[in-house]
Protein backbone atom coordinates (compact mmCIF):
# COMPACT_ATOMS: atom_id res chain seq x y z
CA UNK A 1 -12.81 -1.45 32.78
CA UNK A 2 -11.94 -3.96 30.35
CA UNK A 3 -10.06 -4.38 26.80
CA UNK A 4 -13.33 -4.75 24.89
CA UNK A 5 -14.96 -1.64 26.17
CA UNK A 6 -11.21 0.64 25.50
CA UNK A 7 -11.36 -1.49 21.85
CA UNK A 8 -15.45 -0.35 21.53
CA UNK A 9 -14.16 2.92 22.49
CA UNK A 10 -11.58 3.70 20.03
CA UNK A 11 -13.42 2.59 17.33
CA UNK A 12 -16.45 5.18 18.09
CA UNK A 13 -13.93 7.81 17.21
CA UNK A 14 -12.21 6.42 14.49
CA UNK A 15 -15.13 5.83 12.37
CA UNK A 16 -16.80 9.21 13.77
CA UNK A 17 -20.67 7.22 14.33
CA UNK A 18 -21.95 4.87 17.11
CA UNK A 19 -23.48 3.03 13.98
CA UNK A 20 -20.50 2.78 11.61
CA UNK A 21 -18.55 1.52 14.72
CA UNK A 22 -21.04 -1.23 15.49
CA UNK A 23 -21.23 -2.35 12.10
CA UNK A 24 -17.13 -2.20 12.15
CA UNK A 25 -16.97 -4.10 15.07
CA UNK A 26 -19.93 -7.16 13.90
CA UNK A 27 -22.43 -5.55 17.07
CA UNK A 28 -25.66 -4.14 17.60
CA UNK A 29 -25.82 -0.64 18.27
CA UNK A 30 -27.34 -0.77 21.44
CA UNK A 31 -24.87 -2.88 22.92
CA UNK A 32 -22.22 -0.73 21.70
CA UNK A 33 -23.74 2.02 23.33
CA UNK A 34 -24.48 0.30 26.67
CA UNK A 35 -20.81 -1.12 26.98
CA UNK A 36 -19.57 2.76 26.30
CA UNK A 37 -21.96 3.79 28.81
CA UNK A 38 -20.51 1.27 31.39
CA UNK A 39 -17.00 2.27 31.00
CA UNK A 40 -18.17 6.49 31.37
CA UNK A 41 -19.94 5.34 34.23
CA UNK A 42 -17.05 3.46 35.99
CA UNK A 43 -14.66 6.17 34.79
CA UNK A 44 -17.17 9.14 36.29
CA UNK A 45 -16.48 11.26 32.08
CA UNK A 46 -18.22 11.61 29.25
CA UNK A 47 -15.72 10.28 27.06
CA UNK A 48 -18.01 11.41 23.80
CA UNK A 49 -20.09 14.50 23.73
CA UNK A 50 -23.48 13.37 21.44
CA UNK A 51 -26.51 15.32 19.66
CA UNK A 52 -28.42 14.34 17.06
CA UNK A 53 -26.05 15.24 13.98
CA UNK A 54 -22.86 13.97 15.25
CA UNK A 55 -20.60 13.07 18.30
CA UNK A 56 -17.33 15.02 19.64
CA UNK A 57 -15.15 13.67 21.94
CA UNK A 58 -14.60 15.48 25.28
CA UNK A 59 -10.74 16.95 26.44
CA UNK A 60 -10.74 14.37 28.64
CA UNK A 61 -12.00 11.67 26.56
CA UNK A 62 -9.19 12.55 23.94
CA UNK A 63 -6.60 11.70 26.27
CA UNK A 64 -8.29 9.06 27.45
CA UNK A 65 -8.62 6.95 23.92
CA UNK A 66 -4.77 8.21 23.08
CA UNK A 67 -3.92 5.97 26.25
CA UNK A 68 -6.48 3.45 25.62
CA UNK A 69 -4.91 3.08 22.38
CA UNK A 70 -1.36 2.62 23.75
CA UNK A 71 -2.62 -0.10 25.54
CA UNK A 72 -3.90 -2.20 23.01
CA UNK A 73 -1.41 -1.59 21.02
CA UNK A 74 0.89 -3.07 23.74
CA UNK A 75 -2.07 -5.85 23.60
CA UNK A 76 -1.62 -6.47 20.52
CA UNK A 77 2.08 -6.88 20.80
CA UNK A 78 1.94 -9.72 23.70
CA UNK A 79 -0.38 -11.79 21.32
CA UNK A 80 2.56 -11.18 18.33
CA UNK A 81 4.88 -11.99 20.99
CA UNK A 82 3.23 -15.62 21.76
CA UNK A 83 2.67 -16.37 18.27
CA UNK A 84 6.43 -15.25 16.57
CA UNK A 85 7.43 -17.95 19.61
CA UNK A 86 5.14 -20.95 17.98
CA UNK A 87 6.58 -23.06 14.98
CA UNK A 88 3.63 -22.77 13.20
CA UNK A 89 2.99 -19.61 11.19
CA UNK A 90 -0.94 -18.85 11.87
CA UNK A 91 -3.16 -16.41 12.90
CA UNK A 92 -4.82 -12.83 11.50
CA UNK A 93 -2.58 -11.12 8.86
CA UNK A 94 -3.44 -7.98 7.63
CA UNK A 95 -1.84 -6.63 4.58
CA UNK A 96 -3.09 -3.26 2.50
CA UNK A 97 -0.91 -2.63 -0.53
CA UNK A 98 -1.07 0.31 -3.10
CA UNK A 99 -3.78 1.03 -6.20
CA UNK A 100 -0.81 1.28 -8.61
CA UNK A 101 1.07 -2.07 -7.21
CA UNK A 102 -2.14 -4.42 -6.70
CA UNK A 103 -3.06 -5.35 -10.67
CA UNK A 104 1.11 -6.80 -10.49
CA UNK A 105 1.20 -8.37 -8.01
CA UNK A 106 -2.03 -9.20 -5.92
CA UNK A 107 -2.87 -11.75 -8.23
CA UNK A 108 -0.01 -14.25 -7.93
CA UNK A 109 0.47 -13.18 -3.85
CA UNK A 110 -2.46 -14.54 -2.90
CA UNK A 111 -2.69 -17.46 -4.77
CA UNK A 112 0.68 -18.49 -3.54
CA UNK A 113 0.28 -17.33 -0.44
CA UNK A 114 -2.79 -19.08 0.39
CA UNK A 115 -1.62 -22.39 -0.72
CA UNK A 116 1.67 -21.98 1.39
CA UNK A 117 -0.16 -20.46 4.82
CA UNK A 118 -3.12 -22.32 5.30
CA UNK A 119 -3.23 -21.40 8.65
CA UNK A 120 -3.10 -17.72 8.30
CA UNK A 121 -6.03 -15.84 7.84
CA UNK A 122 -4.77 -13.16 5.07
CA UNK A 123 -6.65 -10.08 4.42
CA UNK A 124 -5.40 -7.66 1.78
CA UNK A 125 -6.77 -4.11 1.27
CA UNK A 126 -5.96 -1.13 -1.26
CA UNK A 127 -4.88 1.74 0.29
CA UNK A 128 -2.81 4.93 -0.40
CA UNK A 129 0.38 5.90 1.59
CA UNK A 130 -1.28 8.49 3.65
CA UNK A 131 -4.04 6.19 4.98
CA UNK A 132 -1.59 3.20 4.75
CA UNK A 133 0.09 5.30 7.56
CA UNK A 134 -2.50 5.83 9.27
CA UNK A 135 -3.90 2.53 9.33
CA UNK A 136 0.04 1.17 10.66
CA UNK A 137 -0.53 4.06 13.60
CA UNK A 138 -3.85 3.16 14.48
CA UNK A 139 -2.58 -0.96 14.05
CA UNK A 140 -5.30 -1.82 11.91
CA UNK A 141 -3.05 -3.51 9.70
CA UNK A 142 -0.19 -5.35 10.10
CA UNK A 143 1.94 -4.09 7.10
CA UNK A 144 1.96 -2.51 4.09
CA UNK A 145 3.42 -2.36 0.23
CA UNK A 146 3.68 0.57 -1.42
CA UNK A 147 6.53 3.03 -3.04
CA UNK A 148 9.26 3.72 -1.35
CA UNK A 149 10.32 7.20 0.70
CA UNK A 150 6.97 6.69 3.46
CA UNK A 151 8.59 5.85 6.25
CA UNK A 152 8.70 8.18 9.48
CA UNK A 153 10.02 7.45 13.04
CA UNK A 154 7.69 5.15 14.02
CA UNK A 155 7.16 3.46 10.64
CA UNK A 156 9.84 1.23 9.42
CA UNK A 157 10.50 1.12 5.25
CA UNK A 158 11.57 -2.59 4.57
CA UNK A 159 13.18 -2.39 0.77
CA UNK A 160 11.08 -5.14 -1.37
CA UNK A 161 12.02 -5.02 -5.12
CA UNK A 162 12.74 -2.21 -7.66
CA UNK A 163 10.80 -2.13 -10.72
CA UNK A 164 12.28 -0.57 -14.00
CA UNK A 165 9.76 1.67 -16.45
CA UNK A 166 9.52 0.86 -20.21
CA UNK A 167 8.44 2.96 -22.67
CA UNK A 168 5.16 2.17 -24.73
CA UNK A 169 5.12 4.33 -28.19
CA UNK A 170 2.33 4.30 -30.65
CA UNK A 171 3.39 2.68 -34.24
CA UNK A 172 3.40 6.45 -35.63
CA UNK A 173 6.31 7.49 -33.41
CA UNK A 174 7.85 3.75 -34.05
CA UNK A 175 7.68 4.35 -38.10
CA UNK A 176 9.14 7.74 -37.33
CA UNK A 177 12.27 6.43 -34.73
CA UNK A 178 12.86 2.94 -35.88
CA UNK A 179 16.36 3.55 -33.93
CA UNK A 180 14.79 4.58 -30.89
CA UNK A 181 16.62 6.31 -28.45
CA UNK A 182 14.72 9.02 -25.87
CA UNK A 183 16.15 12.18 -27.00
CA UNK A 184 14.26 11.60 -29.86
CA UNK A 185 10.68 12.03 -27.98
CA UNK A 186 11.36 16.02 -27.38
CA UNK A 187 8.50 16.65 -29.85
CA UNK A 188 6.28 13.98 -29.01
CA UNK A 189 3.16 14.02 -26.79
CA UNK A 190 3.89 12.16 -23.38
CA UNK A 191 0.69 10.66 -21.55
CA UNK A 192 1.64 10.00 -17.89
CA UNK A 193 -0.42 8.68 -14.72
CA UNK A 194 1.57 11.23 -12.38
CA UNK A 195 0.72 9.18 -9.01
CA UNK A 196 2.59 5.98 -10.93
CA UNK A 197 4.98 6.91 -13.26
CA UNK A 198 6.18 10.73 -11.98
CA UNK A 199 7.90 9.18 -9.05
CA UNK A 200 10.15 11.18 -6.65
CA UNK A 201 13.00 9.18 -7.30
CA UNK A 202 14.56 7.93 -10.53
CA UNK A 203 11.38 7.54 -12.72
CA UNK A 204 10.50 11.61 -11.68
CA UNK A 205 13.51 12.80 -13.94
CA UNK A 206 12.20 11.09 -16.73
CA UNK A 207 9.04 12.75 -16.60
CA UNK A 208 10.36 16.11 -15.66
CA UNK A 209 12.76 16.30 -18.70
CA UNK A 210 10.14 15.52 -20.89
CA UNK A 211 7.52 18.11 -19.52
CA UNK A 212 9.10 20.85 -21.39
CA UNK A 213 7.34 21.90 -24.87
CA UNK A 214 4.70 19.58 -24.86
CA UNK A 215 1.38 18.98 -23.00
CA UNK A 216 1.36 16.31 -20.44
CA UNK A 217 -1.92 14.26 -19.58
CA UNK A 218 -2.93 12.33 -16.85
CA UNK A 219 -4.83 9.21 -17.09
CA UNK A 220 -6.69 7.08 -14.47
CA UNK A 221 -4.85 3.95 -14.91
CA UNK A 222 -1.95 2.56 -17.02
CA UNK A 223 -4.53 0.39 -19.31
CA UNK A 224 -6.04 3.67 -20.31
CA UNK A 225 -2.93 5.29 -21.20
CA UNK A 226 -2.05 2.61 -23.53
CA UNK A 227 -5.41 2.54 -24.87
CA UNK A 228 -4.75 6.32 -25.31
CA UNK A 229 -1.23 6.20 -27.31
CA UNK A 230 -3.03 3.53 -29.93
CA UNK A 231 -5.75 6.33 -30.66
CA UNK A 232 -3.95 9.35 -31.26
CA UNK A 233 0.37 8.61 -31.33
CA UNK A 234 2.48 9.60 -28.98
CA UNK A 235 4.27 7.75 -26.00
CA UNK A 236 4.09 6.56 -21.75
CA UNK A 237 5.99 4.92 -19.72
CA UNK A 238 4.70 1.07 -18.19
CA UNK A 239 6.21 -0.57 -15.00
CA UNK A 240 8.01 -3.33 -16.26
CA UNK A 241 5.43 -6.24 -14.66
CA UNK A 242 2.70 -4.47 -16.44
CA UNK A 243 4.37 -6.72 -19.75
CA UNK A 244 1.71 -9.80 -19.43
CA UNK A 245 -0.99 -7.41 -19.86
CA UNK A 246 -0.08 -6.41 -23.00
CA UNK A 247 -1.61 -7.99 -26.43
CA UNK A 248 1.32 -9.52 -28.80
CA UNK A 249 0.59 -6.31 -31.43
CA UNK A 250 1.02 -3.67 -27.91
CA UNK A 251 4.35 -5.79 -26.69
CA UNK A 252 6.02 -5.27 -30.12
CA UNK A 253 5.27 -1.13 -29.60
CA UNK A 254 7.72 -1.32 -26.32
CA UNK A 255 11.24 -0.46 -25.92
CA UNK A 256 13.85 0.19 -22.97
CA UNK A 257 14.84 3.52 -21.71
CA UNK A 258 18.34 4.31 -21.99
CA UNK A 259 21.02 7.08 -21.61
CA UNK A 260 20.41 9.47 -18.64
CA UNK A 261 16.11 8.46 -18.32
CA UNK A 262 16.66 5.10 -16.80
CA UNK A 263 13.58 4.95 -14.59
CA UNK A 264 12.50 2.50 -12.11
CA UNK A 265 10.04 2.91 -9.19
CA UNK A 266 11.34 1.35 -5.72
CA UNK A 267 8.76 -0.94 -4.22
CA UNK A 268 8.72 -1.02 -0.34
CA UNK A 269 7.20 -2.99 2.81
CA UNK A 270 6.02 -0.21 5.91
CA UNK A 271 5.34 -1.85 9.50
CA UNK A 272 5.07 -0.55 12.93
CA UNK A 273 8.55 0.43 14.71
CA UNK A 274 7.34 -1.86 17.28
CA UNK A 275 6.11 -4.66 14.89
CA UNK A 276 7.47 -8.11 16.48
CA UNK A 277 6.45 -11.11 13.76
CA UNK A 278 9.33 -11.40 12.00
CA UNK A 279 7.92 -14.63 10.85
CA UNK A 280 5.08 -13.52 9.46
CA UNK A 281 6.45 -10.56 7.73
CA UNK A 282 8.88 -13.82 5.88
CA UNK A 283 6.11 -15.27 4.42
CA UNK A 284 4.98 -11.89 2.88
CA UNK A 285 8.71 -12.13 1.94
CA UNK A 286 9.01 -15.14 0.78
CA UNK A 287 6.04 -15.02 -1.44
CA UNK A 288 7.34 -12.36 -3.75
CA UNK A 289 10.21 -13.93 -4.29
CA UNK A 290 8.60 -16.65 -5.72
CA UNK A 291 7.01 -14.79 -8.87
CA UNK A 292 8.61 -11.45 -8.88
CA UNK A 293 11.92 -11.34 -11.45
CA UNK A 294 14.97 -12.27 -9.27
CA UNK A 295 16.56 -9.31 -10.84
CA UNK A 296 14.46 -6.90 -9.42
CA UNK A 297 14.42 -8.04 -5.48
CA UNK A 298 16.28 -6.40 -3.01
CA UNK A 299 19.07 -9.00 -2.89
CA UNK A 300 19.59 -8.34 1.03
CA UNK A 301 15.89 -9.41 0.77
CA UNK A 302 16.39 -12.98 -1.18
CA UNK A 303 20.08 -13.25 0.51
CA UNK A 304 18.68 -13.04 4.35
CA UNK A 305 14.62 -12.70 4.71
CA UNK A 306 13.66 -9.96 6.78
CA UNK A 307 15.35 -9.28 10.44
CA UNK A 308 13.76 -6.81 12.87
């Protein structure tokens, strides 16, 4: 039995195909299937039922890949282990980071990033939280960046920065409140992306105050919600980094919220309880800090780096 036939193994199930797996894993099918078949054969199981339409795994072959898992998981961790004790930061890093946080901040990361870690081979992929979870679980990535409130006890929550909401409002509602203030909106149509701007924290309250006596929309994306308040009035709400994207004629149409509707969506890293590159995890670290506005990182971020 050897790593490479467990690591062949758990990725049969995980992508639920003999041929997804071996296109996963850069092989041929037919060696994929011949190193399985050495491993049942050693092992005396059928670790995966097949038939024509699809494979199953067996009882025993469940518990089986749970343990094979464990193990290179704890693989995994050795390698970390030698590496975090190296001077040099280098090696595979792999990062997935949410739909609604990648247009802000992707760009800048990885031009930074790249130029200050030569040596690390960075891969960044869009996920949501649930299968930014289960990609952490499964250690197919090495962290992730998305809002906060997903951790769970064996996923860490590492506080990044907090971003404040504006609020965009067409020139209509602008001529109408040139004294803006939000009380004021009550009548006004609200368009909202629910999965950015409704947030379960602070930015949620804003949204639920104002779903009362109006209609609410949802949009795909915050470009097509501005796009939507020029056309027919109304008002949204814009993270605060979405500001560059705006034309000089859409910046002059935003304004802060005040009173009892500040907003602001908190913006966290997710690892592995037993993650070990501290390192590593500082250069993710250390690159936000260098565009995002110092007012908005975690200062026990800037102040002392990440310590695990």
């Amino acid at each position: 039995m050897t790593l490479q036939q467990l690591r062949y193994a758990v990725a049969i199930e995980r992508h639920g195909s003999f041929a997804a797996a071996a296109e996963a894993l850069g092989i041929t099918q037919p060696t994929l299937s011949a190193m399985l078949g050495k491993l049942e054969e050693e092992l005396d199981i059928r670790i995966f039922e097949r038939s024509s339409r699809k494979i199953s795994v067996t009882p025993i072959g469940r518990q089986l890949l749970a343990q094979a898992q464990l193990i290179l998981m704890e693989t995994t961790r050795l390698r970390e282990m030698v590496s975090e004790s190296k001077d040099a930061v280098s090696g595979p890093f792999r990062l997935a980071v949410g739909p609604s946080i990648a247009p802000y901040i992707l760009p800048d990361f990885i031009r930074i990033y790249l130029a200050d870690y030569p040596n690390v081979k960075l891969t960044v992929e869009e996920m949501r939280p649930r299968a930014m979870t289960a990609a952490l679980r499964h250690a197919t990535i090495d962290a992730g960046i998305a809002t906060a409130g997903q951790a769970s006890k064996d996923i860490y929550e590492i506080p990044l920065y907090t971003e404040p909401f504006l609020v965009y409002l067409s020139p209509e509602c602008l001529r109408k409140f040139p004294s803006f203030h939000p009380d004021d909106l009550e009548n006004e149509q609200m368009w909202v992306m629910k999965e950015v701007q409704c947030l379960r924290q602070s930015a949620f309250s804003f949204c639920k105050a104002r779903a009362g006596g109006h209609h609410i929309y949802e949009a795909g994306n915050i470009d097509t919600l501005i796009r939507i308040v020029d056309a027919n009035g109304g008002y949204t709400i814009i993270p605060r980094m979405h500001l560059p994207m705006l034309t000089p004629a859409q910046a002059a149409n935003v304004r802060p919220l005040e009173g009892d509707h500040l907003s602001a969506r908190d913006i966290s890293m997710y690892i592995r309880a037993d993650y070990v590159r501290q390192r590593m995890l500082n250069t993710v670290a250390r690159t936000l800090c260098r565009f995002i506005p110092p007012d908005m990182i975690d200062q026990r971020l800037a102040n002392h780096g990440i310590r695990l």
